[in-house]
N, C-alpha and C. Protein backbone atom coordinates (compact mmCIF):
# COMPACT_ATOMS: atom_id res chain seq x y z
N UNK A 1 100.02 117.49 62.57
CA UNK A 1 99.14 116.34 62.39
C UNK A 1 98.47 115.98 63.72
N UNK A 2 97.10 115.55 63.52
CA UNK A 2 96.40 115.02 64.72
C UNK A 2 95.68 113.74 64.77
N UNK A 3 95.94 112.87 65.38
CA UNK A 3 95.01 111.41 65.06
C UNK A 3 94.11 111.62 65.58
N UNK A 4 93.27 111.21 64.93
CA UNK A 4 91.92 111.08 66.06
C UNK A 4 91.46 109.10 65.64
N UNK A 5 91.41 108.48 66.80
CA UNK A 5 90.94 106.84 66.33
C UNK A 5 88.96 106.43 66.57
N UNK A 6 88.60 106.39 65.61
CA UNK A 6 87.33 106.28 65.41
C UNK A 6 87.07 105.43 66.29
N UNK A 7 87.55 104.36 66.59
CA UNK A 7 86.81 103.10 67.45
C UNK A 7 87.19 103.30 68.47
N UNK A 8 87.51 104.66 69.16
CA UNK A 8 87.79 104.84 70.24
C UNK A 8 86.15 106.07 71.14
N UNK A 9 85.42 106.33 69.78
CA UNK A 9 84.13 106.99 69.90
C UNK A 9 82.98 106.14 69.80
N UNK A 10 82.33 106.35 70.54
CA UNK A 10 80.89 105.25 70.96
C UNK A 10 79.96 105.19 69.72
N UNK A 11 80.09 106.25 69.02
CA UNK A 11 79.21 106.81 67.88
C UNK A 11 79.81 106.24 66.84
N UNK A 12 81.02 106.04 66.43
CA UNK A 12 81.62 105.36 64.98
C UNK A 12 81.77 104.02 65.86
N UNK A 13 81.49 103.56 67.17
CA UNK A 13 81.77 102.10 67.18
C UNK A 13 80.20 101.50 66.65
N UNK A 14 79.14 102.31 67.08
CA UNK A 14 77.71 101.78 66.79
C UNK A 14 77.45 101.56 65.59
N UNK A 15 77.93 102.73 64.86
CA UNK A 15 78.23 102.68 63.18
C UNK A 15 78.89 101.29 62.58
N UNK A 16 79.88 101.14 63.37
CA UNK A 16 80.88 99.81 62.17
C UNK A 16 80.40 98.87 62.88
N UNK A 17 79.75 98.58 64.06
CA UNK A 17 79.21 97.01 64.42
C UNK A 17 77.85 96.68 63.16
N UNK A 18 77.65 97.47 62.87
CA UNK A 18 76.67 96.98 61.24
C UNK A 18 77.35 96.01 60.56
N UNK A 19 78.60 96.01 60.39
CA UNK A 19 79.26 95.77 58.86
C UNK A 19 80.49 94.68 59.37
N UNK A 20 80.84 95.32 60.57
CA UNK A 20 82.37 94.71 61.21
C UNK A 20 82.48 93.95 62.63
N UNK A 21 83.29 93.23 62.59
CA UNK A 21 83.54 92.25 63.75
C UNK A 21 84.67 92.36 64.85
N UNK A 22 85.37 93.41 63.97
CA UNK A 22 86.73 93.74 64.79
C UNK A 22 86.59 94.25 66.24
N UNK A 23 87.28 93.41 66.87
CA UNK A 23 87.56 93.36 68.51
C UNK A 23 87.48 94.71 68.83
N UNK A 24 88.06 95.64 68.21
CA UNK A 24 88.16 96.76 68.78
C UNK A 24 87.33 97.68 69.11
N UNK A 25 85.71 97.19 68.46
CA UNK A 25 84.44 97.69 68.34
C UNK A 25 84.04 97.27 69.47
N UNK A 26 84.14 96.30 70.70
CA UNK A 26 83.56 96.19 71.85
C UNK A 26 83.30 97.08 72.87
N UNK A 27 82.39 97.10 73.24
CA UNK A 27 82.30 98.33 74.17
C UNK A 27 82.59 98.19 75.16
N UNK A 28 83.60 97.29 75.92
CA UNK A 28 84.40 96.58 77.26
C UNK A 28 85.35 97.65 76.75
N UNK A 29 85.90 98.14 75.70
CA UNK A 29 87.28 98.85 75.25
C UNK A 29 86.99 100.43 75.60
N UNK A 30 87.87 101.01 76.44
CA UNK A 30 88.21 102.47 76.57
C UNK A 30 87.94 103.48 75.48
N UNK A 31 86.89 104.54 76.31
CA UNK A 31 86.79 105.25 74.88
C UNK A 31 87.12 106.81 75.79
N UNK A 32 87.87 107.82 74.21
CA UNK A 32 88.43 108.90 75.08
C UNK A 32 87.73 110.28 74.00
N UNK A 33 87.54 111.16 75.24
CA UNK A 33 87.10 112.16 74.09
C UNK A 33 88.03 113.38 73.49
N UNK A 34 88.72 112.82 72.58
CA UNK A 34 89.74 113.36 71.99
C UNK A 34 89.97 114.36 71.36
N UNK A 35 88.24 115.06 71.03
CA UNK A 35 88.21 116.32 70.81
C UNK A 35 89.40 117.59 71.81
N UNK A 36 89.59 116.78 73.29
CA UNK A 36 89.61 117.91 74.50
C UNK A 36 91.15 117.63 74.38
N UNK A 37 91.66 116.28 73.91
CA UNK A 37 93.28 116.64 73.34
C UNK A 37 93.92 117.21 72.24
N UNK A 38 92.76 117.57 71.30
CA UNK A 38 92.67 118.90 70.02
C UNK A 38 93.02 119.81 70.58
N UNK A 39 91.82 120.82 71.62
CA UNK A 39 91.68 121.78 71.92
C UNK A 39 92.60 122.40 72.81
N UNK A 40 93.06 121.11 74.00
CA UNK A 40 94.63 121.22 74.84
C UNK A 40 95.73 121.92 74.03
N UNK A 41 95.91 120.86 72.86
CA UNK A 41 97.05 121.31 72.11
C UNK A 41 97.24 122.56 70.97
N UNK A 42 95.56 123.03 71.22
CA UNK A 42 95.55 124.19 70.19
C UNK A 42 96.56 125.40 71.16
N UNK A 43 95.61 125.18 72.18
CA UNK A 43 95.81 125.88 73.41
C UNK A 43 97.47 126.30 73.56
N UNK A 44 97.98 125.35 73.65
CA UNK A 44 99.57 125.31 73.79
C UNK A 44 100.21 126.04 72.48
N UNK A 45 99.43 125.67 71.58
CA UNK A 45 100.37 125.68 70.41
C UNK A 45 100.08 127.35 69.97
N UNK A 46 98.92 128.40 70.61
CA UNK A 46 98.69 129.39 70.25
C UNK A 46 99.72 129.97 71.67
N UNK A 47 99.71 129.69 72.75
CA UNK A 47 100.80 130.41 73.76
C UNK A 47 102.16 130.34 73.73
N UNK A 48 102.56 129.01 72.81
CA UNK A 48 103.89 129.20 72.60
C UNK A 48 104.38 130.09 70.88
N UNK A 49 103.12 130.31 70.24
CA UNK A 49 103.50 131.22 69.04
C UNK A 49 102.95 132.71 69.11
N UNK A 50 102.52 132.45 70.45
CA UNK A 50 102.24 133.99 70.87
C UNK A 50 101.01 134.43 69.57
N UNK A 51 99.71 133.45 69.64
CA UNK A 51 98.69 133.75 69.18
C UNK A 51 97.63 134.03 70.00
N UNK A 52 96.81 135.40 69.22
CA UNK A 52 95.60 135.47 70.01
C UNK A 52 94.77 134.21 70.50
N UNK A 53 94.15 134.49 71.76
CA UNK A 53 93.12 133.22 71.89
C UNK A 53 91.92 132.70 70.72
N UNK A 54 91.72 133.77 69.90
CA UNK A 54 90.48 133.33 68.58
C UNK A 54 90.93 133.43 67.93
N UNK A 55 92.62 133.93 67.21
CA UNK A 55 93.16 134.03 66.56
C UNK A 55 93.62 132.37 65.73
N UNK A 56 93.24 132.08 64.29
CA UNK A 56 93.34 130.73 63.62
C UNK A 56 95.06 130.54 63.44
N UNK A 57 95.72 129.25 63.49
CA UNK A 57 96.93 129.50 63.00
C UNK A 57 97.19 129.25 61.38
N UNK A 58 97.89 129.90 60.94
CA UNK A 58 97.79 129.74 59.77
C UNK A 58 98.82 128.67 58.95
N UNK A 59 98.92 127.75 59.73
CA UNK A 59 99.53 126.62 59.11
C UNK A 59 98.58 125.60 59.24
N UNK A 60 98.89 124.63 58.02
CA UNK A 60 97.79 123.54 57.38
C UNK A 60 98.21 122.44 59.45
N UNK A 61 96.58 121.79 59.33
CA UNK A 61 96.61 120.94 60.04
C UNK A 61 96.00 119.74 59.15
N UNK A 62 96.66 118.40 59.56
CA UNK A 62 96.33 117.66 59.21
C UNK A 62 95.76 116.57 60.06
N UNK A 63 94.38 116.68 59.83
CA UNK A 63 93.73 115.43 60.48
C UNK A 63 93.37 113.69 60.53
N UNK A 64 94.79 112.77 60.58
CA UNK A 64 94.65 111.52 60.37
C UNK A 64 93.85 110.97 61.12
N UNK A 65 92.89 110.06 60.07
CA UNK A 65 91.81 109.11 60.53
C UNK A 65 92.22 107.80 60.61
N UNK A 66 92.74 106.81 61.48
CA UNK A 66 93.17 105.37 61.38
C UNK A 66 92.62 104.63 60.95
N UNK A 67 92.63 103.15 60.97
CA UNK A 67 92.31 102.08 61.33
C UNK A 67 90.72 102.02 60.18
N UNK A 68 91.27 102.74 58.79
CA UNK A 68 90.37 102.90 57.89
C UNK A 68 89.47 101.63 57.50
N UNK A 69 90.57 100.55 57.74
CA UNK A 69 90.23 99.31 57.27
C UNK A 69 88.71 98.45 58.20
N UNK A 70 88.27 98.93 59.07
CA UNK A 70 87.10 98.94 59.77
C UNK A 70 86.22 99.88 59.31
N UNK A 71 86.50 101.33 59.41
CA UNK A 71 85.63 101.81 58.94
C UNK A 71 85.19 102.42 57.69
N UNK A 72 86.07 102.25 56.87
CA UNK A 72 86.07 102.62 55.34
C UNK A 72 84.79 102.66 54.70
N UNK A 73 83.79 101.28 54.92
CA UNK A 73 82.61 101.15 54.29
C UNK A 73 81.27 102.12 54.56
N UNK A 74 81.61 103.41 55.61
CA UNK A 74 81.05 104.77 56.18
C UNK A 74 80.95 105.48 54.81
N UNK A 75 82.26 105.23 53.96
CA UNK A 75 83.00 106.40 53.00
C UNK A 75 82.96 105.80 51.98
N UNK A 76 82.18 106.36 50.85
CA UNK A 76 81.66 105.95 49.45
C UNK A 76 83.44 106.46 48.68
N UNK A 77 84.12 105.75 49.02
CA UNK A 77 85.29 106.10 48.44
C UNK A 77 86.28 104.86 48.21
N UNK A 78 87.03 104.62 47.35
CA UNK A 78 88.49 103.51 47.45
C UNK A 78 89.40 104.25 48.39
N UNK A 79 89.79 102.98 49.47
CA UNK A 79 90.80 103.64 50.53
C UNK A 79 92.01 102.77 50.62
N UNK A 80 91.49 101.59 49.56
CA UNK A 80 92.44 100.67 49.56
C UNK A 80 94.05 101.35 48.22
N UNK A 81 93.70 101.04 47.37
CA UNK A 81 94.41 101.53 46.29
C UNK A 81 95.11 102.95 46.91
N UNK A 82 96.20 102.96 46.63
CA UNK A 82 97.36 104.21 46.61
C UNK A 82 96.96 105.67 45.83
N UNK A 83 97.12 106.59 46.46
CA UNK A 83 96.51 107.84 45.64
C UNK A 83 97.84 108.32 44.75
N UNK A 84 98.13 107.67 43.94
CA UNK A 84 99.65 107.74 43.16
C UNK A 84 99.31 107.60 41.93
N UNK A 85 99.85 108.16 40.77
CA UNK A 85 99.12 108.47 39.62
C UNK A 85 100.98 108.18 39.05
N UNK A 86 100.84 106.46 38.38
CA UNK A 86 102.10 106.37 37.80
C UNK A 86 102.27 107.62 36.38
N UNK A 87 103.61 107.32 35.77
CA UNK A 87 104.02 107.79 34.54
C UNK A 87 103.79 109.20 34.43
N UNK A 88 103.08 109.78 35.31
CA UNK A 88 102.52 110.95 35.34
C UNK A 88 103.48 112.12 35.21
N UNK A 89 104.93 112.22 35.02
CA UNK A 89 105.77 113.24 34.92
C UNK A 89 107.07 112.73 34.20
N UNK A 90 106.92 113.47 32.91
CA UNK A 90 107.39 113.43 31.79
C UNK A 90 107.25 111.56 31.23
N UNK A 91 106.12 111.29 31.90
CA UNK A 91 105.88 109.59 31.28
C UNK A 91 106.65 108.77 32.14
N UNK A 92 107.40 109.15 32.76
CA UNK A 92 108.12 107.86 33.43
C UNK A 92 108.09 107.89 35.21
N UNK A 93 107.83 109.36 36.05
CA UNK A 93 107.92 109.18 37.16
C UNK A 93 106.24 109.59 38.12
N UNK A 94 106.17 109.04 38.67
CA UNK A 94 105.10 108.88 39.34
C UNK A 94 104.55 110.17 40.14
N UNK A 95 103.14 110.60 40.61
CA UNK A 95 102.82 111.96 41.11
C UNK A 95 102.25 111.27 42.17
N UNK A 96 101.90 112.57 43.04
CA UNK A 96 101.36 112.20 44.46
C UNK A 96 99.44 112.90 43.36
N UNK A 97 98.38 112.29 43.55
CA UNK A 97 97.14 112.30 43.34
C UNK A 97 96.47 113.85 44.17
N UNK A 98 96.70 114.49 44.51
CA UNK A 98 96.64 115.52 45.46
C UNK A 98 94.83 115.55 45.10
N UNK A 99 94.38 115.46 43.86
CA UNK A 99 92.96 115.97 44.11
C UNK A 99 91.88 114.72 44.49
N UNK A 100 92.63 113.49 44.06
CA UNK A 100 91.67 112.52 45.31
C UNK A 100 91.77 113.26 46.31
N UNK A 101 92.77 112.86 46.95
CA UNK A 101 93.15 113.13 48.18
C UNK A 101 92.09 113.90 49.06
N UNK A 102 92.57 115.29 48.17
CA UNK A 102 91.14 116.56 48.55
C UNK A 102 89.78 116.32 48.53
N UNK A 103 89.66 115.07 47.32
CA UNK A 103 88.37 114.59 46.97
C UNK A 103 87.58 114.05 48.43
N UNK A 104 88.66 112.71 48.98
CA UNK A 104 88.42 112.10 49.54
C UNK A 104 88.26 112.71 51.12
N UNK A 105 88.84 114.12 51.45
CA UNK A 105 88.81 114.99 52.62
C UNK A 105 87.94 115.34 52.92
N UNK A 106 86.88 115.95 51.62
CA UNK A 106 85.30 116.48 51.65
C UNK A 106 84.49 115.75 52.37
N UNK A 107 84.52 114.42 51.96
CA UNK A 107 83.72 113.41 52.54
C UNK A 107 84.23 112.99 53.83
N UNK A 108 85.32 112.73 54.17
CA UNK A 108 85.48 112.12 55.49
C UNK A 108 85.18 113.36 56.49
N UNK A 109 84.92 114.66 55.84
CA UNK A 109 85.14 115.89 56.45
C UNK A 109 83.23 115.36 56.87
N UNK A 110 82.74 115.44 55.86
CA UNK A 110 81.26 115.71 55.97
C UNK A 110 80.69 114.19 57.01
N UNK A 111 81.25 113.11 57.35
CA UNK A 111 81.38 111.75 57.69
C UNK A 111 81.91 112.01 59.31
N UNK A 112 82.42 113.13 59.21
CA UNK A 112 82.87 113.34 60.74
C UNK A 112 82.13 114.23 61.60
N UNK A 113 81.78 115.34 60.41
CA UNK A 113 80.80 116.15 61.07
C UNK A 113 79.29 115.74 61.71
N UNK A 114 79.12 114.85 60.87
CA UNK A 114 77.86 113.86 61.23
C UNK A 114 78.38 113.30 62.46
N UNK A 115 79.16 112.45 62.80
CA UNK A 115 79.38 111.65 63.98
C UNK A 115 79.90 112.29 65.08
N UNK A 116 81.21 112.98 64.63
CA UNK A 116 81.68 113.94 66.03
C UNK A 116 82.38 115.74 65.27
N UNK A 117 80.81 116.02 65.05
CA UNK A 117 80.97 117.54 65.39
C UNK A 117 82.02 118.52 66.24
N UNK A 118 82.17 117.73 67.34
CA UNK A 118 82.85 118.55 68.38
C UNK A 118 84.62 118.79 67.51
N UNK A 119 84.76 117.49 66.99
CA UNK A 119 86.63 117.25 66.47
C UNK A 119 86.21 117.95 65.31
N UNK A 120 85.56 117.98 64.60
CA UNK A 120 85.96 119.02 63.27
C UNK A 120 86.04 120.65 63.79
N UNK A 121 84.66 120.88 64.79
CA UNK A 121 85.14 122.53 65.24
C UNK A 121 86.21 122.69 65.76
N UNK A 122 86.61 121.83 66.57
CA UNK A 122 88.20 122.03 67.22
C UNK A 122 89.46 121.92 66.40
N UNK A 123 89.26 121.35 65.41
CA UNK A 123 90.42 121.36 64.45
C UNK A 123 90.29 122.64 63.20
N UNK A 124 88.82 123.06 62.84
CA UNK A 124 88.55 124.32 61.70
C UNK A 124 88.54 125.38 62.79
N UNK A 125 88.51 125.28 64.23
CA UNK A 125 88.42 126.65 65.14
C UNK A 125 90.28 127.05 65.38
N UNK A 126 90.69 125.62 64.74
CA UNK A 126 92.16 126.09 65.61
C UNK A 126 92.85 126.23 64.65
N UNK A 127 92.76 125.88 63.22
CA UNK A 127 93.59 125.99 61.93
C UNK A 127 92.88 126.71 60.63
N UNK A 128 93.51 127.55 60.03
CA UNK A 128 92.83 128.20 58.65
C UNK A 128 92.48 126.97 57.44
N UNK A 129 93.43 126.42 57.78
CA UNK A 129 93.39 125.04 56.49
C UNK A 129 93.79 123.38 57.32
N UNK A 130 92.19 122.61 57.03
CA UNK A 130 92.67 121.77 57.75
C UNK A 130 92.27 120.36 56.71
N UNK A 131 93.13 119.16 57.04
CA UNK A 131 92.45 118.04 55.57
C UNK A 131 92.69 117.03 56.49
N UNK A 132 91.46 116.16 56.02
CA UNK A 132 91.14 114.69 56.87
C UNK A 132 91.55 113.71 56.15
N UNK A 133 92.81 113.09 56.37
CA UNK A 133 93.13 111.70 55.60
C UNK A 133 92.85 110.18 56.23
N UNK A 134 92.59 109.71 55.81
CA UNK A 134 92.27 108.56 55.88
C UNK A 134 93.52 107.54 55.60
N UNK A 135 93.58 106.45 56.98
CA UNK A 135 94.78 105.41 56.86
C UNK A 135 94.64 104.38 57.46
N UNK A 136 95.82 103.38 57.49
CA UNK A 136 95.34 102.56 58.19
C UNK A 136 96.94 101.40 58.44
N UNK A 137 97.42 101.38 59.55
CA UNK A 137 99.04 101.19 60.12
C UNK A 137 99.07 99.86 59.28
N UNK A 138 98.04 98.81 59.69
CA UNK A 138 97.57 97.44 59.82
C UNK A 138 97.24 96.93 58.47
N UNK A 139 95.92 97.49 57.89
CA UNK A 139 95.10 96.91 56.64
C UNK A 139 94.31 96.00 56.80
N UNK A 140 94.05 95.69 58.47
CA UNK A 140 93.04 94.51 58.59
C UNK A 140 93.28 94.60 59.87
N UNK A 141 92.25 94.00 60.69
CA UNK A 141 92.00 93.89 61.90
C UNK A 141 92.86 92.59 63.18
N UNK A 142 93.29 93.35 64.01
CA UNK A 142 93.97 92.71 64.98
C UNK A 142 93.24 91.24 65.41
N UNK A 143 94.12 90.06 65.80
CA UNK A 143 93.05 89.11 66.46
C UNK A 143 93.56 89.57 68.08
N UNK A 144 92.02 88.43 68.71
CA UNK A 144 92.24 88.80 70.32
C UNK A 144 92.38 87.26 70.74
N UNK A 145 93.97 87.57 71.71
CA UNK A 145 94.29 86.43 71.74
C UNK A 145 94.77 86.18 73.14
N UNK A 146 94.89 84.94 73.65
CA UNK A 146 95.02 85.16 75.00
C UNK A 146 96.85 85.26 75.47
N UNK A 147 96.59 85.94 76.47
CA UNK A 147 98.03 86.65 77.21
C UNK A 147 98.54 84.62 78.18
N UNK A 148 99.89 84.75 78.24
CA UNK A 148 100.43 83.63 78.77
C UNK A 148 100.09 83.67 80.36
N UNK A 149 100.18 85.13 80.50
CA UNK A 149 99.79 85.73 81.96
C UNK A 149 98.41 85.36 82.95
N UNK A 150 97.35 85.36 81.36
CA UNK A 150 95.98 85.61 81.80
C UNK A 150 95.38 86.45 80.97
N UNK A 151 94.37 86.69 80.86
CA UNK A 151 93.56 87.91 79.96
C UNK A 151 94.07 87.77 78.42
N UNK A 152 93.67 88.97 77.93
CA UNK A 152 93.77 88.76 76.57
C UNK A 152 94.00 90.13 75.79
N UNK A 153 95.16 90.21 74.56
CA UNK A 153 95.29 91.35 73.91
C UNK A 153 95.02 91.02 72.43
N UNK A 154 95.58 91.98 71.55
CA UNK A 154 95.13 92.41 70.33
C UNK A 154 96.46 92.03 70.06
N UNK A 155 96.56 91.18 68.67
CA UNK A 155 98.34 90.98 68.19
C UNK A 155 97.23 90.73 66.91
N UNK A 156 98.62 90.94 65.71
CA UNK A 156 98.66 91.21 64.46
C UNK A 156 99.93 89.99 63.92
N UNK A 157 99.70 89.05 62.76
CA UNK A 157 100.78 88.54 62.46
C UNK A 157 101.45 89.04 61.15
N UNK A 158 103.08 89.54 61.77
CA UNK A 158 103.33 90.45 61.14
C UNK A 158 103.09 90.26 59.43
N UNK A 159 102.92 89.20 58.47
CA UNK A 159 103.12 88.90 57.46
C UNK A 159 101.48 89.02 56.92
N UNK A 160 100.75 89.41 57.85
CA UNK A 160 99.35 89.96 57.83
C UNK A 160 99.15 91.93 57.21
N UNK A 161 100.37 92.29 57.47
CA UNK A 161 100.52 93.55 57.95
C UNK A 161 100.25 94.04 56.46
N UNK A 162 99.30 94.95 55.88
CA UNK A 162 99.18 95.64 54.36
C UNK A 162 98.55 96.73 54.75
N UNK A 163 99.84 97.94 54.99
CA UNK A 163 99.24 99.33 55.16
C UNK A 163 98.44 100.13 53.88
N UNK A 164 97.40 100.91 54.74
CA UNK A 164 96.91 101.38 53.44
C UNK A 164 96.91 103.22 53.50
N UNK A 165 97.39 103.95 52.76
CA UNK A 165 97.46 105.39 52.49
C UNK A 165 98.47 105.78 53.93
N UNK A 166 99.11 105.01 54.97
CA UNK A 166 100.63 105.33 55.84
C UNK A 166 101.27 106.11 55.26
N UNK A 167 102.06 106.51 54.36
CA UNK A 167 102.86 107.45 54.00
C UNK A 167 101.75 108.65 53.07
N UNK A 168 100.94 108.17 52.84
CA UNK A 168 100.00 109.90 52.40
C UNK A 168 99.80 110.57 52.39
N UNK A 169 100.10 110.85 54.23
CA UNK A 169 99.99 112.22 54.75
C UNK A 169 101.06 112.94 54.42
N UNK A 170 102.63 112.45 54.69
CA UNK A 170 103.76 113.41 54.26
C UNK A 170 103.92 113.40 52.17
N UNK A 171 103.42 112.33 52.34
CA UNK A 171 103.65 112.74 50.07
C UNK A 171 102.57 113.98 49.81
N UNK A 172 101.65 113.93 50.65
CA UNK A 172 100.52 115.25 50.30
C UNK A 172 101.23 116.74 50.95
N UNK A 173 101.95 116.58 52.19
CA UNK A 173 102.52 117.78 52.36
C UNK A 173 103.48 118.11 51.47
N UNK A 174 104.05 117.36 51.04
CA UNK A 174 105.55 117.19 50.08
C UNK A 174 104.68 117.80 48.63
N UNK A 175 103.98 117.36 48.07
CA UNK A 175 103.44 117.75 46.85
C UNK A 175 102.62 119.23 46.78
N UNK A 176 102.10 119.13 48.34
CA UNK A 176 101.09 120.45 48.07
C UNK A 176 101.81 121.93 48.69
N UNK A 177 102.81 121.90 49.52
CA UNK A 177 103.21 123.05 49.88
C UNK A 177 104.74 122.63 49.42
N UNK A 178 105.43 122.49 49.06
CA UNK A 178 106.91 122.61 48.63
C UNK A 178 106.89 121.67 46.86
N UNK A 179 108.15 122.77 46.35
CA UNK A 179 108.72 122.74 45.09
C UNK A 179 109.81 121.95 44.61
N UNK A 180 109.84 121.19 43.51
CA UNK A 180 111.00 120.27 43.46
C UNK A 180 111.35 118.99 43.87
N UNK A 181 110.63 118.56 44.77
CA UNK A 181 110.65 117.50 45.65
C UNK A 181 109.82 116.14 45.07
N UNK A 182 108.34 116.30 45.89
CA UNK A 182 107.47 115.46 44.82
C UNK A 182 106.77 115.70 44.38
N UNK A 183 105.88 115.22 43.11
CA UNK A 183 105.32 115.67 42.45
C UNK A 183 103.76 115.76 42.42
N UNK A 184 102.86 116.59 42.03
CA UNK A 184 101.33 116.73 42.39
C UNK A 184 100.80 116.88 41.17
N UNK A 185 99.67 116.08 40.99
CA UNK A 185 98.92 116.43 39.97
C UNK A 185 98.53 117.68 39.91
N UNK A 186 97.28 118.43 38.96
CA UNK A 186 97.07 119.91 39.02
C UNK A 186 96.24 120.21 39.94
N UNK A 187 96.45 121.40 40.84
CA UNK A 187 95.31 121.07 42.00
C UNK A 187 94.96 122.63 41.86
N UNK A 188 93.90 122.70 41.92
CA UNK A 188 92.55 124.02 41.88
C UNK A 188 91.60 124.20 42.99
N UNK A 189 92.27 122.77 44.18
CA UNK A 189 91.47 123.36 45.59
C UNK A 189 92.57 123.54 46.62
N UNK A 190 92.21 124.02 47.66
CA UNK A 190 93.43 123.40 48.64
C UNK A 190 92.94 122.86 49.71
N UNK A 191 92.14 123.03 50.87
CA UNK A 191 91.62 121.71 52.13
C UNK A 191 90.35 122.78 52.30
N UNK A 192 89.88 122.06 53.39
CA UNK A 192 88.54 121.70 53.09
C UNK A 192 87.77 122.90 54.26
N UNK A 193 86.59 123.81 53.92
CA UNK A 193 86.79 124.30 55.01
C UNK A 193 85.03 124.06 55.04
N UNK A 194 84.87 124.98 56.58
CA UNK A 194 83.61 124.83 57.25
C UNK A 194 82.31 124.32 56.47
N UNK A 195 82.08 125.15 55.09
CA UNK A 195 81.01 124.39 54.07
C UNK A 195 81.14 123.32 53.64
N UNK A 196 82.09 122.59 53.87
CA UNK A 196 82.55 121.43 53.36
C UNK A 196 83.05 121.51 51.65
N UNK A 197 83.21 122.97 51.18
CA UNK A 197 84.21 122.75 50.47
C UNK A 197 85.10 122.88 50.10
N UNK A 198 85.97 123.31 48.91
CA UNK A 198 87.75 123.36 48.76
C UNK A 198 87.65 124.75 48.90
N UNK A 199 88.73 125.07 49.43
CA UNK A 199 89.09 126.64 49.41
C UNK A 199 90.60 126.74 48.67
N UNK A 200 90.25 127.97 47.40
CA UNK A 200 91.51 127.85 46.65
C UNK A 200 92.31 128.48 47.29
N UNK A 201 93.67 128.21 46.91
CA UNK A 201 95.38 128.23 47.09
C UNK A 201 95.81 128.92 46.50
């Protein structure tokens, strides 16, 4: 898995000051280009498995997008609601949604490529199969409040706190590559590649 935090790019902060107010969109705030901590860690991760340098690895990467709850309104999609499909096995136990999921990858895939090109080549240059989920720790935006010290940080009150798609990423690994465990609706794609679309499994 790789985070990458949108409001940490100048380009998705210009984007959500349209729509959003959240502190974290100021441009006083640190921004990092996180593509080059992709490419670091491809780096590592092909010398310690003793992979060629152009050589793809062939395990799924997963690309978490944070702090959805700012930028969600980018993505013609529901990010709020759970990708969980009750009753769905034998009527009484619940499935993991696997083809939203995929649904919803296309687009954040095609949503990223628009804004930062550089993080999708570095993540489709370094993995055969890679899927962009969308989350969010919080569910709403931090206030900025002042420090006892002086200055001022970002606090959350905890009873504020409504995560949205946090556990998604492991119920989608759990459903889409292992048996027995949890359960997946029928899936006929598997992640998302360079054309922006599903490549079957």
């Amino acid at each position: 898995m790789f985070l990458f935090d949108p409001t940490q790019d100048p380009r998705f902060r210009e984007k959500c000051r349209a729509f959003s107010q959240d502190p974290q969109l100021t441009s006083g705030r640190g921004t990092q280009r996180q593509e080059i901590l992709l490419s670091e860690a491809a780096s590592r991760v092909r010398r310690y498995a003793n992979l060629a340098p152009g050589k793809k690895h062939d395990r799924p990467l997963l690309v978490l997008v944070p702090k959805s709850d700012v930028w969600g309104p980018l993505l013609d999609e529901d990010l709020i609601s759970e990708p969980i499909l009750p009753n769905a096995v034998a009527g009484r136990l619940a499935s993991v949604d696997v083809v939203r999921i995929e649904r919803v990858s296309a687009k954040l895939r095609t949503l990223l490529l628009n804004e930062t090109p550089e993080l999708v080549a570095a993540a489709e240059d370094f993995c055969q199969h890679v899927v962009y989920i969308p989350i969010s720790a919080l569910g709403r935006s931090p206030e900025e409040t002042a420090l006892p010290g002086g200055g001022k940080g970002l606090f959350i009150r905890p009873k504020n706190i409504t995560p949205r798609w946090s556990a998604v990423p492991v119920l989608y690994m759990f459903a889409k590559w292992t048996r027995g465990l949890i359960a997946g609706n029928a899936v006929v794609t598997n992640t998302t590649t360079k054309n922006g679309t599903m490549a079957g499994h």
